[in-house]
C-alpha atoms as a PDB file:
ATOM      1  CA  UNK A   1       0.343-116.759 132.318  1.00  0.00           C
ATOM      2  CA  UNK A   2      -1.362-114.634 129.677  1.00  0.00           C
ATOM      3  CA  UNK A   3      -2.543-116.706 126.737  1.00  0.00           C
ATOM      4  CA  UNK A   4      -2.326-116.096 122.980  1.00  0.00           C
ATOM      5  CA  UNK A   5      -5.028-114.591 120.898  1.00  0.00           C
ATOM      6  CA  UNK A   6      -6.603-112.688 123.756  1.00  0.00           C
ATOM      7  CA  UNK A   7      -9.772-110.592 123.166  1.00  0.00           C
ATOM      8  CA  UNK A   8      -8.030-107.702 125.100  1.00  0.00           C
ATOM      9  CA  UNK A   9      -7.449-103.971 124.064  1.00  0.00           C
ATOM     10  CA  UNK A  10      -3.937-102.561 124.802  1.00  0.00           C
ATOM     11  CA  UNK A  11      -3.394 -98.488 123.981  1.00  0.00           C
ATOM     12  CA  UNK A  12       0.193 -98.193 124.535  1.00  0.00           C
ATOM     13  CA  UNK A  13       0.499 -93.971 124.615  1.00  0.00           C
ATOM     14  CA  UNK A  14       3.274 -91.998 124.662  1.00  0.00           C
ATOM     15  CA  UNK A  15       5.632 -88.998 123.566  1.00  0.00           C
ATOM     16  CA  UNK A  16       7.285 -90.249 119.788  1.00  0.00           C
ATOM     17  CA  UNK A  17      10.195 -92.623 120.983  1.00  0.00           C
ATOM     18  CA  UNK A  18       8.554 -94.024 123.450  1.00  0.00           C
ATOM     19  CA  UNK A  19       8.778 -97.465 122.210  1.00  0.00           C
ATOM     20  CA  UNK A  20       4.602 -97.962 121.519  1.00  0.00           C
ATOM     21  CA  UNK A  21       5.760 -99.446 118.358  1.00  0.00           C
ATOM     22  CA  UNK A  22       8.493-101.623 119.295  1.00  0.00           C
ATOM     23  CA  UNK A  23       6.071-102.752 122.280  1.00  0.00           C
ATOM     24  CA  UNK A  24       3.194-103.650 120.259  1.00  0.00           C
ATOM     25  CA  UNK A  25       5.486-105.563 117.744  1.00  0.00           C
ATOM     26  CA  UNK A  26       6.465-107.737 120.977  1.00  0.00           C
ATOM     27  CA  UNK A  27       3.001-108.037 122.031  1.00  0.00           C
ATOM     28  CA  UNK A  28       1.523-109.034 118.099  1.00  0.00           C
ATOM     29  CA  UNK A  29       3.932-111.977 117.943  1.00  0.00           C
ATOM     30  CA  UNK A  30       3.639-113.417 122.299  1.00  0.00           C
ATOM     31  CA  UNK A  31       0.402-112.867 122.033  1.00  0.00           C
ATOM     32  CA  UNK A  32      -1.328-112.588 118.731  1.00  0.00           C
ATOM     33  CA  UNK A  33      -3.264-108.859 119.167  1.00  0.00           C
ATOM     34  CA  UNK A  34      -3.809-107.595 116.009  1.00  0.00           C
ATOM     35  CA  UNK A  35      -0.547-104.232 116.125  1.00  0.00           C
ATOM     36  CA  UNK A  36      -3.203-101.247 114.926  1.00  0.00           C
ATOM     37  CA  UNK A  37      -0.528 -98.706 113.534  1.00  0.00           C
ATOM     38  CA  UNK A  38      -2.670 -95.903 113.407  1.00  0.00           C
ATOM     39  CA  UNK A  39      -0.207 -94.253 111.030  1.00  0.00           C
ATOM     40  CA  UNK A  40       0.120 -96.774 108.269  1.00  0.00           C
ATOM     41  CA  UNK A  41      -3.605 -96.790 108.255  1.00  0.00           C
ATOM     42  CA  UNK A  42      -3.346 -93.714 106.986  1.00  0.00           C
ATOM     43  CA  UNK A  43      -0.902 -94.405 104.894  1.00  0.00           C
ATOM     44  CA  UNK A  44      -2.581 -96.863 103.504  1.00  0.00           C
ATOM     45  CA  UNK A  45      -5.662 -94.670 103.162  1.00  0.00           C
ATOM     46  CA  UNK A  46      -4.460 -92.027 101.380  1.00  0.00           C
ATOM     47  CA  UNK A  47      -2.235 -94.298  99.378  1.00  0.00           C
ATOM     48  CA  UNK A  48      -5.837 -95.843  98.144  1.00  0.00           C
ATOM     49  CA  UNK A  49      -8.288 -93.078  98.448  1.00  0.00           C
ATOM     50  CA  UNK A  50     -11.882 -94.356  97.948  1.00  0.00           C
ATOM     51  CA  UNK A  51     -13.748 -90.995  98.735  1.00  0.00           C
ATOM     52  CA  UNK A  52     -13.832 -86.593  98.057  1.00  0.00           C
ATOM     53  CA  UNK A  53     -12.399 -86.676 102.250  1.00  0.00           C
ATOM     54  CA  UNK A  54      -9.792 -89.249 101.447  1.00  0.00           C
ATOM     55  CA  UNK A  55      -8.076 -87.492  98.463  1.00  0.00           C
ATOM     56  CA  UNK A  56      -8.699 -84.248 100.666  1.00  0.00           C
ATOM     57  CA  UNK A  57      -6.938 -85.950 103.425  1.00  0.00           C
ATOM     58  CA  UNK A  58      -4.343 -87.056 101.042  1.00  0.00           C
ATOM     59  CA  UNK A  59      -2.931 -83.827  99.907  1.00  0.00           C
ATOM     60  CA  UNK A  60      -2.995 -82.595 103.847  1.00  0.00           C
ATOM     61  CA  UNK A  61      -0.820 -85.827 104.150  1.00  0.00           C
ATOM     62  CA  UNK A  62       1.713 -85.379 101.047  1.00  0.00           C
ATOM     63  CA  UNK A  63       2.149 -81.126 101.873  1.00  0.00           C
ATOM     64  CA  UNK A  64       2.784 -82.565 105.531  1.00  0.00           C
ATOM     65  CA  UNK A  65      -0.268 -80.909 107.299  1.00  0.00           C
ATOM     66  CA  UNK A  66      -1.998 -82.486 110.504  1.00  0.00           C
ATOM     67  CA  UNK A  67      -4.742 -84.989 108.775  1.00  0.00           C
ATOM     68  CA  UNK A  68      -7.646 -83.601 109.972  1.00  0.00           C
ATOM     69  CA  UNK A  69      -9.020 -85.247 113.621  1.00  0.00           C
ATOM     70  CA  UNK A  70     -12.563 -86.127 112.409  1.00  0.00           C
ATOM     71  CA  UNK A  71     -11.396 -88.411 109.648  1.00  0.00           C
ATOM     72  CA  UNK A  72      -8.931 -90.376 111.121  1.00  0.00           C
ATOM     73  CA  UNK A  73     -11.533 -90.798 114.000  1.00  0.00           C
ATOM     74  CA  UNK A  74     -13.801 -92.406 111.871  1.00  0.00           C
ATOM     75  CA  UNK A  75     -11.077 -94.299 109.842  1.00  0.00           C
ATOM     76  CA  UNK A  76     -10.009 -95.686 113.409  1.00  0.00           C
ATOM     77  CA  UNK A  77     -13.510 -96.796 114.662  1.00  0.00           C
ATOM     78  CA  UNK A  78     -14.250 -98.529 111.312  1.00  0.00           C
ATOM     79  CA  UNK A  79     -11.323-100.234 111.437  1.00  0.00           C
ATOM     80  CA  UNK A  80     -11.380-101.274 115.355  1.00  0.00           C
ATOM     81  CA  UNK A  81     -15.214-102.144 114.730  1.00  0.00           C
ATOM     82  CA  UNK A  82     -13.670-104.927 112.305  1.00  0.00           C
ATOM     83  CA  UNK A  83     -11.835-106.659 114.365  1.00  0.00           C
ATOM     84  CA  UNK A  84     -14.068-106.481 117.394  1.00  0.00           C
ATOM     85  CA  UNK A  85     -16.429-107.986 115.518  1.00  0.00           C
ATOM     86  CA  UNK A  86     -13.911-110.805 114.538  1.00  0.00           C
ATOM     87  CA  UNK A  87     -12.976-111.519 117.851  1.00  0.00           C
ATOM     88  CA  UNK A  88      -9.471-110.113 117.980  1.00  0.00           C
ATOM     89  CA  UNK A  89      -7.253-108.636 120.906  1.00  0.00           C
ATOM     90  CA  UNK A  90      -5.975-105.349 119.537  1.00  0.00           C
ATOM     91  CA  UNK A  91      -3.309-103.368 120.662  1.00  0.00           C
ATOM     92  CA  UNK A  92      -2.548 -99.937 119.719  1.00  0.00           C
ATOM     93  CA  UNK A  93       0.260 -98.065 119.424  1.00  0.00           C
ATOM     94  CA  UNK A  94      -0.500 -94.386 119.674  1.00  0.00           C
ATOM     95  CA  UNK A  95      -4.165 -93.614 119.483  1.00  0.00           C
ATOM     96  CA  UNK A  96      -5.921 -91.963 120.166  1.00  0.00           C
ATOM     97  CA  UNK A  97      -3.534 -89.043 118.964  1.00  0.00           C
ATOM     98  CA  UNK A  98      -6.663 -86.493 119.772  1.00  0.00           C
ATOM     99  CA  UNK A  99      -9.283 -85.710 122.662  1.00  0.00           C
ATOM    100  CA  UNK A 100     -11.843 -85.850 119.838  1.00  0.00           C
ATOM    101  CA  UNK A 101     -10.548 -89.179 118.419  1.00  0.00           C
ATOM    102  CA  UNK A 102     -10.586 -90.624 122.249  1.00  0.00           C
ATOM    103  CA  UNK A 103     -14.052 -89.554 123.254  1.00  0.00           C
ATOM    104  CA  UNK A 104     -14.932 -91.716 119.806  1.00  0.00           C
ATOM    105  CA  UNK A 105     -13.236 -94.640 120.218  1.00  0.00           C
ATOM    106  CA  UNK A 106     -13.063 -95.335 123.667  1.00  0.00           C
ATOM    107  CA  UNK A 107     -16.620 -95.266 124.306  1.00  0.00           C
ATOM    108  CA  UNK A 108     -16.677 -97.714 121.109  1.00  0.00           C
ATOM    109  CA  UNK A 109     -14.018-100.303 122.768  1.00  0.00           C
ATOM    110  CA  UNK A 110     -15.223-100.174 125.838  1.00  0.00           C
ATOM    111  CA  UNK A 111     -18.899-101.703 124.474  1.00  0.00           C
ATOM    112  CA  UNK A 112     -17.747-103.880 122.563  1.00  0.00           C
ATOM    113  CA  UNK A 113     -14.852-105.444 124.556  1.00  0.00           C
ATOM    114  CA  UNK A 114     -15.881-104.719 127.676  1.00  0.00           C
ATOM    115  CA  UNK A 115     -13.899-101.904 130.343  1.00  0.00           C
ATOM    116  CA  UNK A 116     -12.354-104.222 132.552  1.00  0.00           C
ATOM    117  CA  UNK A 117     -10.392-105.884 129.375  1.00  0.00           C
ATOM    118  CA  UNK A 118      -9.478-102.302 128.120  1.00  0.00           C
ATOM    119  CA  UNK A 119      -5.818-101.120 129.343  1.00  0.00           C
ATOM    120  CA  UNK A 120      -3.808 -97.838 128.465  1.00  0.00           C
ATOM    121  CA  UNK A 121       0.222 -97.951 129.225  1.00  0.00           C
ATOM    122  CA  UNK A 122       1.463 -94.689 129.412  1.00  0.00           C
ATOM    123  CA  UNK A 123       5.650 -94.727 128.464  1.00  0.00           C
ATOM    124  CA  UNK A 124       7.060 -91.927 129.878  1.00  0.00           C
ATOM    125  CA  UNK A 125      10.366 -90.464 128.517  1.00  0.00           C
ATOM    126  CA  UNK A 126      11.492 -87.117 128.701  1.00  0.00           C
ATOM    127  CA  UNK A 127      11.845 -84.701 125.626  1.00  0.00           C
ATOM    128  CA  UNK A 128      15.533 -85.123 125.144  1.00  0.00           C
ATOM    129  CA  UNK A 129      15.243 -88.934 124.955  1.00  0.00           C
ATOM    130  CA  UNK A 130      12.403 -88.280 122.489  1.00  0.00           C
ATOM    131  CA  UNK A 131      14.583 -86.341 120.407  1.00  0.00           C
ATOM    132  CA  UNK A 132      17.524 -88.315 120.636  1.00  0.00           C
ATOM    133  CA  UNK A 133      15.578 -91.721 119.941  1.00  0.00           C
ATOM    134  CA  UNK A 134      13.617 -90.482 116.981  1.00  0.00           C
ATOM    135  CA  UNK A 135      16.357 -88.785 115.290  1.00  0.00           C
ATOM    136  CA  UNK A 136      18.595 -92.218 115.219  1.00  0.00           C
ATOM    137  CA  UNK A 137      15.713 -93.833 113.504  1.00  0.00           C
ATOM    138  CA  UNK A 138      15.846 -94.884 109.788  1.00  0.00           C
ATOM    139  CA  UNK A 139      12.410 -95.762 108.219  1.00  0.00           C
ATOM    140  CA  UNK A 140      11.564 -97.920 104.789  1.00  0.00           C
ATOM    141  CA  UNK A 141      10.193 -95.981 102.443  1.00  0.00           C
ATOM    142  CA  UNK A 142       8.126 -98.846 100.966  1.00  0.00           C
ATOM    143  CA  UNK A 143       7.164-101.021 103.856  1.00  0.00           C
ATOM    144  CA  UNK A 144       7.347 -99.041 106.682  1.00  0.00           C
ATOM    145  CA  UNK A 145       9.874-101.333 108.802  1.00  0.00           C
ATOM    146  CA  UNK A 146      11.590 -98.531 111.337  1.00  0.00           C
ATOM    147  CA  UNK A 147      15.222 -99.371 113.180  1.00  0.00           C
ATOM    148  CA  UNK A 148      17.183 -97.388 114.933  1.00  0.00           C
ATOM    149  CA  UNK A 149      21.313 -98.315 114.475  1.00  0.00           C
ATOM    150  CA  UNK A 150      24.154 -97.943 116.445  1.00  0.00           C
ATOM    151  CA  UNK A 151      24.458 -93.907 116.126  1.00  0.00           C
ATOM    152  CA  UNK A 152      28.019 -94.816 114.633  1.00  0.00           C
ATOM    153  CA  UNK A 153      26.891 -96.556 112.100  1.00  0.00           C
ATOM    154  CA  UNK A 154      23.724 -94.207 111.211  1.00  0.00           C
ATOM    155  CA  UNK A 155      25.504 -92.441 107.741  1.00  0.00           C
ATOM    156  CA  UNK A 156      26.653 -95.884 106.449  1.00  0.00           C
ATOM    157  CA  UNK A 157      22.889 -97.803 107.153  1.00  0.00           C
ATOM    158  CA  UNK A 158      21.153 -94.969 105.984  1.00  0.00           C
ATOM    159  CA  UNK A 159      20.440 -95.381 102.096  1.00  0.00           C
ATOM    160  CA  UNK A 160      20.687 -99.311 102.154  1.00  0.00           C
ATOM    161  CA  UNK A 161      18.031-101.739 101.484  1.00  0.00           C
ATOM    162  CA  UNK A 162      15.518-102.885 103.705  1.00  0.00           C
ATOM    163  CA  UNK A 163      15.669-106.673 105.208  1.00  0.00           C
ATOM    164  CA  UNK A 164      12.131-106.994 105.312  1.00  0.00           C
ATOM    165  CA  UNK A 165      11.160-105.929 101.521  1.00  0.00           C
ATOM    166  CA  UNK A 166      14.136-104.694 100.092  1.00  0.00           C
ATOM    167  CA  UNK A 167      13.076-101.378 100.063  1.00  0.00           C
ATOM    168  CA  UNK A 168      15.229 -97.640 101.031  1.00  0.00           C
ATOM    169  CA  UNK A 169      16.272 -96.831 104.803  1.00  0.00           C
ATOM    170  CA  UNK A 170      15.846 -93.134 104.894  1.00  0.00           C
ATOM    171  CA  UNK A 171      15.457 -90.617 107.791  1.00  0.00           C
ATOM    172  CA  UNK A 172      11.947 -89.573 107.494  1.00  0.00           C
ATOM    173  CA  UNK A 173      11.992 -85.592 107.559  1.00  0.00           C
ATOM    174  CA  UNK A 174       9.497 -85.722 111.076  1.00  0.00           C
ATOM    175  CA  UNK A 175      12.173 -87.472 112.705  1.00  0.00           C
ATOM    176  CA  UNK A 176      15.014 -84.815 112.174  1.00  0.00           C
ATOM    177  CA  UNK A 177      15.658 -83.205 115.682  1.00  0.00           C
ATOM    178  CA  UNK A 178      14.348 -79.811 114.803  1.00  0.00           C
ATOM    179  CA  UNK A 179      11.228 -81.356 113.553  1.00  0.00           C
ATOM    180  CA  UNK A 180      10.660 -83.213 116.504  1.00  0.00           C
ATOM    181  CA  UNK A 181      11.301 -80.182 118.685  1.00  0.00           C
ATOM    182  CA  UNK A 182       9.845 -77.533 116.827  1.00  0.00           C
ATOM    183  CA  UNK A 183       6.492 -79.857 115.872  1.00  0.00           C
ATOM    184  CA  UNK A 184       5.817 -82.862 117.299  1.00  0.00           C
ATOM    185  CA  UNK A 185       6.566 -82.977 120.693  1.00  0.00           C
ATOM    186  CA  UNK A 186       4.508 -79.261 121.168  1.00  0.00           C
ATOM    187  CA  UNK A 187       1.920 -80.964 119.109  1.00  0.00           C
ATOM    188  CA  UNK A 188       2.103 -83.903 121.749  1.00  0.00           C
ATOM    189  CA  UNK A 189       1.363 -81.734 124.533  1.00  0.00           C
ATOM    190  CA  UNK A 190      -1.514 -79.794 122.814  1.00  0.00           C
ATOM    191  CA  UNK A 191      -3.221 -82.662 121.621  1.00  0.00           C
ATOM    192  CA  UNK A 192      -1.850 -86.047 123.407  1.00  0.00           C
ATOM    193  CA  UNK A 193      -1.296 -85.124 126.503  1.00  0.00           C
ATOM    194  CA  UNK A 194      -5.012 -83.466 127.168  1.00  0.00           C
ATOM    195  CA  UNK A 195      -5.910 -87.451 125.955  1.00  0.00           C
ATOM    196  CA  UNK A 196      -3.768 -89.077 128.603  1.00  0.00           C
ATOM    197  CA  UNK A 197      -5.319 -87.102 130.960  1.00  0.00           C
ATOM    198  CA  UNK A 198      -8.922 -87.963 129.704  1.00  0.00           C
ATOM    199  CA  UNK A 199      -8.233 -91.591 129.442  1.00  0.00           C
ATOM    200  CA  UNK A 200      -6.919 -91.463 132.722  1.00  0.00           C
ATOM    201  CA  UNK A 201     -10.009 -89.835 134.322  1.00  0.00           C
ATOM    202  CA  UNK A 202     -11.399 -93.278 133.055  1.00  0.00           C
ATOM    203  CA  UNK A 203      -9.536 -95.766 135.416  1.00  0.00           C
ATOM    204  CA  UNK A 204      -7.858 -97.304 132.615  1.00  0.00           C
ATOM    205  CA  UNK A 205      -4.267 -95.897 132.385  1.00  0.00           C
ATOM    206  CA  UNK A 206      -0.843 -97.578 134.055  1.00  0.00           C
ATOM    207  CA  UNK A 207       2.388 -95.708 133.726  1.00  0.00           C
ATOM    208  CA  UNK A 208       5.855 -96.894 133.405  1.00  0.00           C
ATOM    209  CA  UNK A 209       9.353 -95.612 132.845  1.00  0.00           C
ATOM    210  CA  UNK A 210       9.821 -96.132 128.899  1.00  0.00           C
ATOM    211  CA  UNK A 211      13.602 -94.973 129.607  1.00  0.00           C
ATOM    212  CA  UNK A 212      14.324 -98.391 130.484  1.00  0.00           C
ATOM    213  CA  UNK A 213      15.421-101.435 128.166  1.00  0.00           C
ATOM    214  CA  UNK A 214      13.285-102.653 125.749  1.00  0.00           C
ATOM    215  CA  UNK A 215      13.104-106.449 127.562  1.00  0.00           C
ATOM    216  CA  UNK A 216      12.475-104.739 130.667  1.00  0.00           C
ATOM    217  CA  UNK A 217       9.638-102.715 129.587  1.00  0.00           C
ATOM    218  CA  UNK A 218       8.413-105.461 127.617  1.00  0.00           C
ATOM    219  CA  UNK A 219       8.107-107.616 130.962  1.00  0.00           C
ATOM    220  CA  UNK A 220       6.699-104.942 132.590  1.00  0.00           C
ATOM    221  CA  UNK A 221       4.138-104.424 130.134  1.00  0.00           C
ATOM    222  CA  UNK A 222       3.500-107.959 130.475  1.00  0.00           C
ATOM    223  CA  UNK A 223       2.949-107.872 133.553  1.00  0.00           C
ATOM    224  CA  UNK A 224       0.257-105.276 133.681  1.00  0.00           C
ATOM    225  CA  UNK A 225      -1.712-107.166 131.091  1.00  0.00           C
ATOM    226  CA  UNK A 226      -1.720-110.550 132.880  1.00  0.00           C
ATOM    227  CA  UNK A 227      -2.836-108.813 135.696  1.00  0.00           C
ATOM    228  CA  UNK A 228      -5.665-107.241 134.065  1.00  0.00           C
ATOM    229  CA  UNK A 229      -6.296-110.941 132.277  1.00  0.00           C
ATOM    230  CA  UNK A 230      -6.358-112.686 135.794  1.00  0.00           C
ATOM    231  CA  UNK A 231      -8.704-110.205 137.480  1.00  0.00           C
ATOM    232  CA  UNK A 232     -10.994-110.775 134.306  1.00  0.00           C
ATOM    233  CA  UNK A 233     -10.597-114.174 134.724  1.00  0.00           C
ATOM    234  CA  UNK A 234     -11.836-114.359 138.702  1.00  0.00           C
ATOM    235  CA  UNK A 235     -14.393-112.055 137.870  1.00  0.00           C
ATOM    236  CA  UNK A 236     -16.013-114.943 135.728  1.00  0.00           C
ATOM    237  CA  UNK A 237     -15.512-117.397 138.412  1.00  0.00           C
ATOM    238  CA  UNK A 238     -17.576-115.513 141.472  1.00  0.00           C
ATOM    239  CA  UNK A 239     -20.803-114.734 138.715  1.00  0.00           C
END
């Protein structure tokens, strides 16, 4: 059985609606990883900018532009670095988002956690379920908290207040289906998939089929991270 707190690295990849957040919630509280949200980083970031490139990175963040690759690289690395250097397990959910931001924090990971404790999970979905999932979604606009309601009841949730900080539900505008289409799923395949394929090339990646149920993907998941736990662990033993 996997224990808690372990220094692992989990990049859970995907198209959006994949589950990689939902996952990484599930693997934050059974096994105490530190959840790296690469978005509410940035958030966060330009929310608080501290340099000339933040408050530049801001404004491509508030008109809705693509922050730029090299920054959130670097915002990523720093942030990883920290809790490497604590000793925490991290999992990720979505990043690296970029073939540039991959070939800068994977070589970074891999040093300081070692490659046989680094895993990638690919969830593969299809564009239609990626459309259909993200579009049912309702987001806080203060906290972040995302959930995705019985599509019945999606006009009557919408608007209300948020259990976790009392803040709005509202249906982000990237998660409207023409968005989705239109930008972020041909966005996914220029940038994303090209980084699936790189981390791949590295002996790191397991796929599964995120179509299922989120218990059953959750085992799954599981399962491919005690396995890479165990094979660390017999490693130790022979040396």
């Amino acid at each position: 059985m996997i224990k808690q707190s372990q220094k692992i690295v989990v990049l859970l990849m995907g198209k959006p609606g994949a589950g990689k957040g939902t996952q990484a919630d599930i693997l934050r509280d059974k096994l105490g990883l530190v959840h790296f949200n690469t978005g509410e980083v940035i958030r966060h970031c330009v929310a608080n900018p501290q340099t000339p490139e933040d408050r530049r990175e801001k404004e491509n963040y508030v008109s809705g532009r693509l922050t730029t690759f090299t920054w959130v690289a670097r915002l990523v690395k720093e942030e990883a670095r920290k809790y490497a250097k604590a000793g925490q397990g991290i999992v990720f959910s979505g990043s690296p988002r970029s073939l540039y931001e991959a070939r800068q924090l994977l070589p970074q990971i891999i040093a300081d956690y070692g490659k046989d404790k680094v895993v990638a999970i690919i969830l593969n979905i299809d564009d239609e379920l990626a459309v259909k999932r993200n579009s049912g979604r309702l987001t806080c606009d203060s906290c972040g908290f995302t959930m995705t309601p019985n599509p019945a009841r999606l006009s009557k949730v919408k608007g209300s207040s948020c259990g976790q900080c009392g803040g709005k539900l509202i249906q982000r505008v990237i998660d409207q289906p023409e968005i989705i289409r239109e930008k972020r799923l041909p966005e996914y395949y220029k940038n994303t998939a090209p980084t699936i394929d790189f981390i791949r090339k590295l002996g790191i990646a397991r796929d599964l089929d995120g179509r299922k149920g989120i218990p059953q993907v959750a085992w799954e998941i599981e399962q491919i991270i005690d396995h890479v736990v165990n094979k660390v662990s017999k490693h130790k033993i022979k040396n």
